[in-house]
Structure formats: C-alpha cells, structure tokens
Protein backbone atom coordinates (compact mmCIF):
# COMPACT_ATOMS: atom_id res chain seq x y z
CA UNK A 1 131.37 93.43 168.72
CA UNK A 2 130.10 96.76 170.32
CA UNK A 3 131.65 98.30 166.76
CA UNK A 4 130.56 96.70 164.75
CA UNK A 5 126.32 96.89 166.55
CA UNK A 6 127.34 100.92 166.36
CA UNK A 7 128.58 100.79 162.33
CA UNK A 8 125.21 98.71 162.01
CA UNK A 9 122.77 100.50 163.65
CA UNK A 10 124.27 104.20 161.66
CA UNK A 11 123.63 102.33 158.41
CA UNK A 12 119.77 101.33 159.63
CA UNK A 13 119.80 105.10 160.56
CA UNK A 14 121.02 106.39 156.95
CA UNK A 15 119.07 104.43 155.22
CA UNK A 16 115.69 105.54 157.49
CA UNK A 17 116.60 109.48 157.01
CA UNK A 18 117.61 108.84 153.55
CA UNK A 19 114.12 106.62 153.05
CA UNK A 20 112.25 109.81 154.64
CA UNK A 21 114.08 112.21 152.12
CA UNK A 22 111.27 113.73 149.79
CA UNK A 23 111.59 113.64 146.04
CA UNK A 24 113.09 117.48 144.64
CA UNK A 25 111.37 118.06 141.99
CA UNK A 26 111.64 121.39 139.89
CA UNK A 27 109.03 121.97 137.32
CA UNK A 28 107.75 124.90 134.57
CA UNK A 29 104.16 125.54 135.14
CA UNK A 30 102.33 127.61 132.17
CA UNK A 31 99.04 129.77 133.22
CA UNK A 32 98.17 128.48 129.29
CA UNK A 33 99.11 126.28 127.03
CA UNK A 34 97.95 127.97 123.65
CA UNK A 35 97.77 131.98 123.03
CA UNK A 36 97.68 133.97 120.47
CA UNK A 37 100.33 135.95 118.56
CA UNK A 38 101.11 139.22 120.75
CA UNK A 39 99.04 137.62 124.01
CA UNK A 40 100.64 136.61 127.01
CA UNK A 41 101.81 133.75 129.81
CA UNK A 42 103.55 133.50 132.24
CA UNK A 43 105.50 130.59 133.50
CA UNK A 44 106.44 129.45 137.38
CA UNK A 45 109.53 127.73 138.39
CA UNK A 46 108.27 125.70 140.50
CA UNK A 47 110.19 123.68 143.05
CA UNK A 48 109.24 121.18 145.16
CA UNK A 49 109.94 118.41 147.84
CA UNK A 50 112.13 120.26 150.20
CA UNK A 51 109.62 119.85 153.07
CA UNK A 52 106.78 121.86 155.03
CA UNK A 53 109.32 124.90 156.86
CA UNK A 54 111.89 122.20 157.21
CA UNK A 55 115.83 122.00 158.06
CA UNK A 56 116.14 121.96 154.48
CA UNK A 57 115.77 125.06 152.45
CA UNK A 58 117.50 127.10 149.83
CA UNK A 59 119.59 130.22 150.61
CA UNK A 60 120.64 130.84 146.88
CA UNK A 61 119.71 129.54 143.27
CA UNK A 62 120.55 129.76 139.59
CA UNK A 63 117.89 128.25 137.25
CA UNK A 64 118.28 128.50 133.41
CA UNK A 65 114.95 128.18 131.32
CA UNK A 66 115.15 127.37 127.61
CA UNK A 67 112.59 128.33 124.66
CA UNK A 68 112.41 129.01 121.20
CA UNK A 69 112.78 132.80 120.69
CA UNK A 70 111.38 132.46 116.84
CA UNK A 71 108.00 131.51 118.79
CA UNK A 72 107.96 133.25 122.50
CA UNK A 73 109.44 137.00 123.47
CA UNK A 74 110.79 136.98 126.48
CA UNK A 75 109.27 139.99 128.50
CA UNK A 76 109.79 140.27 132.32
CA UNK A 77 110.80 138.34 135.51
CA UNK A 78 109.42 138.53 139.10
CA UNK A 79 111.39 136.69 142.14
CA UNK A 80 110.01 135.45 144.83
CA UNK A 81 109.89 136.71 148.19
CA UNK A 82 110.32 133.29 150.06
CA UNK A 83 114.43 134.00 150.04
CA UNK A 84 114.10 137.62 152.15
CA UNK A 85 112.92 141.28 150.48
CA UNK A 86 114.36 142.34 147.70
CA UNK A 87 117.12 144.42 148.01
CA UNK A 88 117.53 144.41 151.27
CA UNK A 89 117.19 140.46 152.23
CA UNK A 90 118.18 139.41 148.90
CA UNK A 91 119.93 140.05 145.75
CA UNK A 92 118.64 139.13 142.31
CA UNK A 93 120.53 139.02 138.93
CA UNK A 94 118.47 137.99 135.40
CA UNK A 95 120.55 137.09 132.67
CA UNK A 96 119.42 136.70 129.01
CA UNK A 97 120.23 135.19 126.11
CA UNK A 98 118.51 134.28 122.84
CA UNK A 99 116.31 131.44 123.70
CA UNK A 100 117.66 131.22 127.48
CA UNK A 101 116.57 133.49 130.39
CA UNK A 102 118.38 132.39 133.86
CA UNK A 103 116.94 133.83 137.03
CA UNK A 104 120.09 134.22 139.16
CA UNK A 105 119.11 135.18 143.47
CA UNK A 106 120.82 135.07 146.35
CA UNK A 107 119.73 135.50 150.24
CA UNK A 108 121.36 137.31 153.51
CA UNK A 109 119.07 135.82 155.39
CA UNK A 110 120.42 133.06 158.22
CA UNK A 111 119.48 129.30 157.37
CA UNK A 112 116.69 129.39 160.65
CA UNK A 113 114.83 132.43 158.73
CA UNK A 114 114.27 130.86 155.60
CA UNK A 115 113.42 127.09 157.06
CA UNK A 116 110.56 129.42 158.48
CA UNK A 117 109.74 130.95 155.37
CA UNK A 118 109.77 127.96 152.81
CA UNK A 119 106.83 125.56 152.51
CA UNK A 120 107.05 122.57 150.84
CA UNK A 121 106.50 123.96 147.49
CA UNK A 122 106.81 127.54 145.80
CA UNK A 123 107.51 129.41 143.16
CA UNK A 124 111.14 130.40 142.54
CA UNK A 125 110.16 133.27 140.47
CA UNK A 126 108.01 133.77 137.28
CA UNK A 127 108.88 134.58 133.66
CA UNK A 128 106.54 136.64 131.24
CA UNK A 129 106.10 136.10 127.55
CA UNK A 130 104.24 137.09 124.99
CA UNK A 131 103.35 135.17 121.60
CA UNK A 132 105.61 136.09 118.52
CA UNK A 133 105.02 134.04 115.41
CA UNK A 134 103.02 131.06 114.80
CA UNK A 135 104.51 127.60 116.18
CA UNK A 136 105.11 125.80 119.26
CA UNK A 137 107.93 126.05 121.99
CA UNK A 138 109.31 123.96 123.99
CA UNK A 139 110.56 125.32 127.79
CA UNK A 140 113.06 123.39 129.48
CA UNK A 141 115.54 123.92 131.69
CA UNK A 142 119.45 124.65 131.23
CA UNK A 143 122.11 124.91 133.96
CA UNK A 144 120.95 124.93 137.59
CA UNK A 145 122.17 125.24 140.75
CA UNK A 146 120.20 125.48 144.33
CA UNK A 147 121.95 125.88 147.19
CA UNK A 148 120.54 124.58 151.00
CA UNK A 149 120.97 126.84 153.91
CA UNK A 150 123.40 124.44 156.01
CA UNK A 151 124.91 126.41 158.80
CA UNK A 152 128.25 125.03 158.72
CA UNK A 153 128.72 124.23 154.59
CA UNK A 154 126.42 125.22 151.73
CA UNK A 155 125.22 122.22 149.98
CA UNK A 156 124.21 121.87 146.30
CA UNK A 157 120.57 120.14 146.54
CA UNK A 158 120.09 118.23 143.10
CA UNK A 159 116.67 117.72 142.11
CA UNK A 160 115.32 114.14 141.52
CA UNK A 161 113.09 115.05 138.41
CA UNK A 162 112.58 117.80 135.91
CA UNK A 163 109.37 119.02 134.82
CA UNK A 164 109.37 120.60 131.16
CA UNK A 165 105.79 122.18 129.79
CA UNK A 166 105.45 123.91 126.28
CA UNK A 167 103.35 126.86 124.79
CA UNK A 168 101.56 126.60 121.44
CA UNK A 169 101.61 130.15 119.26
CA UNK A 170 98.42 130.43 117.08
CA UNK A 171 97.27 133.28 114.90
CA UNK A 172 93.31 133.51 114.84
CA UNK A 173 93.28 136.81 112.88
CA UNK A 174 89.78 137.18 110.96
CA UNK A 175 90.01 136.26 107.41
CA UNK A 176 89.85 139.18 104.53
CA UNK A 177 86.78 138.78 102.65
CA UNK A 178 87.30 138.13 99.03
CA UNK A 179 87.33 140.73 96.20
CA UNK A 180 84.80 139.39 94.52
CA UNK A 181 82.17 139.02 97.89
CA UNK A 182 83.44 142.78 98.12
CA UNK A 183 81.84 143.35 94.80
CA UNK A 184 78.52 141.90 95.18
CA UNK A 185 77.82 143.05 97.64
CA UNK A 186 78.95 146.72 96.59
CA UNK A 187 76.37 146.35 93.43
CA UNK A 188 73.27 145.10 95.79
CA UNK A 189 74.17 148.14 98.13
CA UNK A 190 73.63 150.40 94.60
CA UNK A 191 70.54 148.54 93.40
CA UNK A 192 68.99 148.97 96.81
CA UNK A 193 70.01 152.96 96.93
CA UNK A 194 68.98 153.40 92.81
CA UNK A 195 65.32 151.95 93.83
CA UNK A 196 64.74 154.22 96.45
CA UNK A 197 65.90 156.62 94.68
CA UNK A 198 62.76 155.83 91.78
C-alpha cells in the first residue's frame, strides 16, 4: 500500500512540474516587413519560454533559417552574448548555403553561469539582409538543435511552436518621363529663351 501512495503521489508530482513547464517557442522577428531593392533588415531568432534566469537554459545551439535567395542577400550575422564572450566564453560557427544561413554557437561556460545570464526571452543572434529583386520571401526555419545546460547530461530542449515571418521586396524607383513630355517641354524652354531674346 505504502508503494503504491509513493508511485501515486510521483505521478501528481510529474504532472504538476510538467503542468508548470512554459511553452518553448522559437520565432523570426523582422525590424520590417517591406523594403526596398538594395535596403536592409535584419531578423532576430528569437527564443522563448525557458524561464526568468531559471534551471533551464541553453549551453549550445544550431538554428537553420530558410529564405529565398532570388529575393533577400544574405549579408552578416551577430551572436548573442547571453551564452559567454565571444571567443573566449564561447565559440561561434555560421554556415551558408543558397537560401539557408545556420547560426551554429557553443558555450564554456558552467550550467549555474548561464541560468544567471538567460531571461526568459532573447535573441539567439541576428541575421542581416538586404533587398535583391522584386518579390516576397518567406523565412522559416530548417534543422535545429538547442541544447540545456544539465550538469550531469546535456538535454536536447524541443520547442513547442515555430514562429515563421516574411519580407516583401519592392522597387519604388521614379518613373522615366516620356520622350515625348521630354520634347515639349524642350520646345517651351526655346520659345521662352527666343522671346527674350526679341
């Protein structure tokens, strides 16, 4: 009887810790949604739901983000600092692809460190584009792979939801003024310069 109270009670316990469990959610947020051919934006990987400096944080991750490379050029990356300083804390690694860009970074730091550093949400690191050709692109995400900081066993965190965003490409070059506009007014300008001329 005493068993079977304990197995009992350590389900009611799972099932409270699990209950109190935030959602993980990993998102791409765009500082615009519409630029111009040769302008820029930059887009956040954003994750979220780990919990405010927490016992669960992430030592290392691998996050793929897809676009259309006929719309968007892929310009630069930035990491972010909540993993430890890079070089010395932490080691980063950008691979890309046509249409794929995966920021790749790694941590030295012990698991306490970085449950001190992470807040609930941040930015995993930041990719810049610029506007290529008219059009719209989709960003999404490919492979990924977060790892928590457990002391005694890494553990792949899986997030609950993905959050995809998309950048429209528009040209808004001036129009060329027709030849014949050109012409009219070319033979006003000579009237005008003829009669003060007389």
């Amino acid at each position: 009887m005493k068993a079977l109270k304990h197995v009992l009670f350590s389900i009611l316990l799972l099932g409270i810790i699990n209950s109190a469990q935030a959602t993980i959610i990993l998102s791409l947020e765009t500082s615009e949604t519409t630029i111009d051919v040769g302008d820029s934006v930059a887009v956040d990987v954003v994750l979220s739901g780990l919990g405010d400096f927490s016992a669960v944080s992430v030592s290392s991750f691998v996050v793929e983000v897809l676009f259309d490379s006929t719309v968007l050029n892929f310009d630069s990356e930035s990491y972010t600092g909540l993993l430890g300083d890079i070089p010395t804390e932490a080691d980063p690694f950008t691979s890309i692809a046509p249409g794929s860009v995966t920021l790749d970074l790694l941590s030295f730091l012990f698991d306490f460190e970085l449950d001190a550093l992470q807040p609930e949400s941040f930015t995993l690191g930041t990719l810049n584009f610029s506007g290529l050709s008219n059009g719209v692109s989709a960003l999404s995400f490919g492979s990924t792979e977060l790892i928590d900081t457990d002391p005694t066993l890494p553990v792949a965190l899986v997030p609950d939801a993905f959050q995809t965003s998309s950048v429209n490409v528009a040209s808004t070059s001036v129009p060329e003024p027709a030849p014949v506009l050109l012409m009219l007014f070319g033979s006003i300008a000579m009237l005008m310069v003829r009669k003060k001329a007389k």
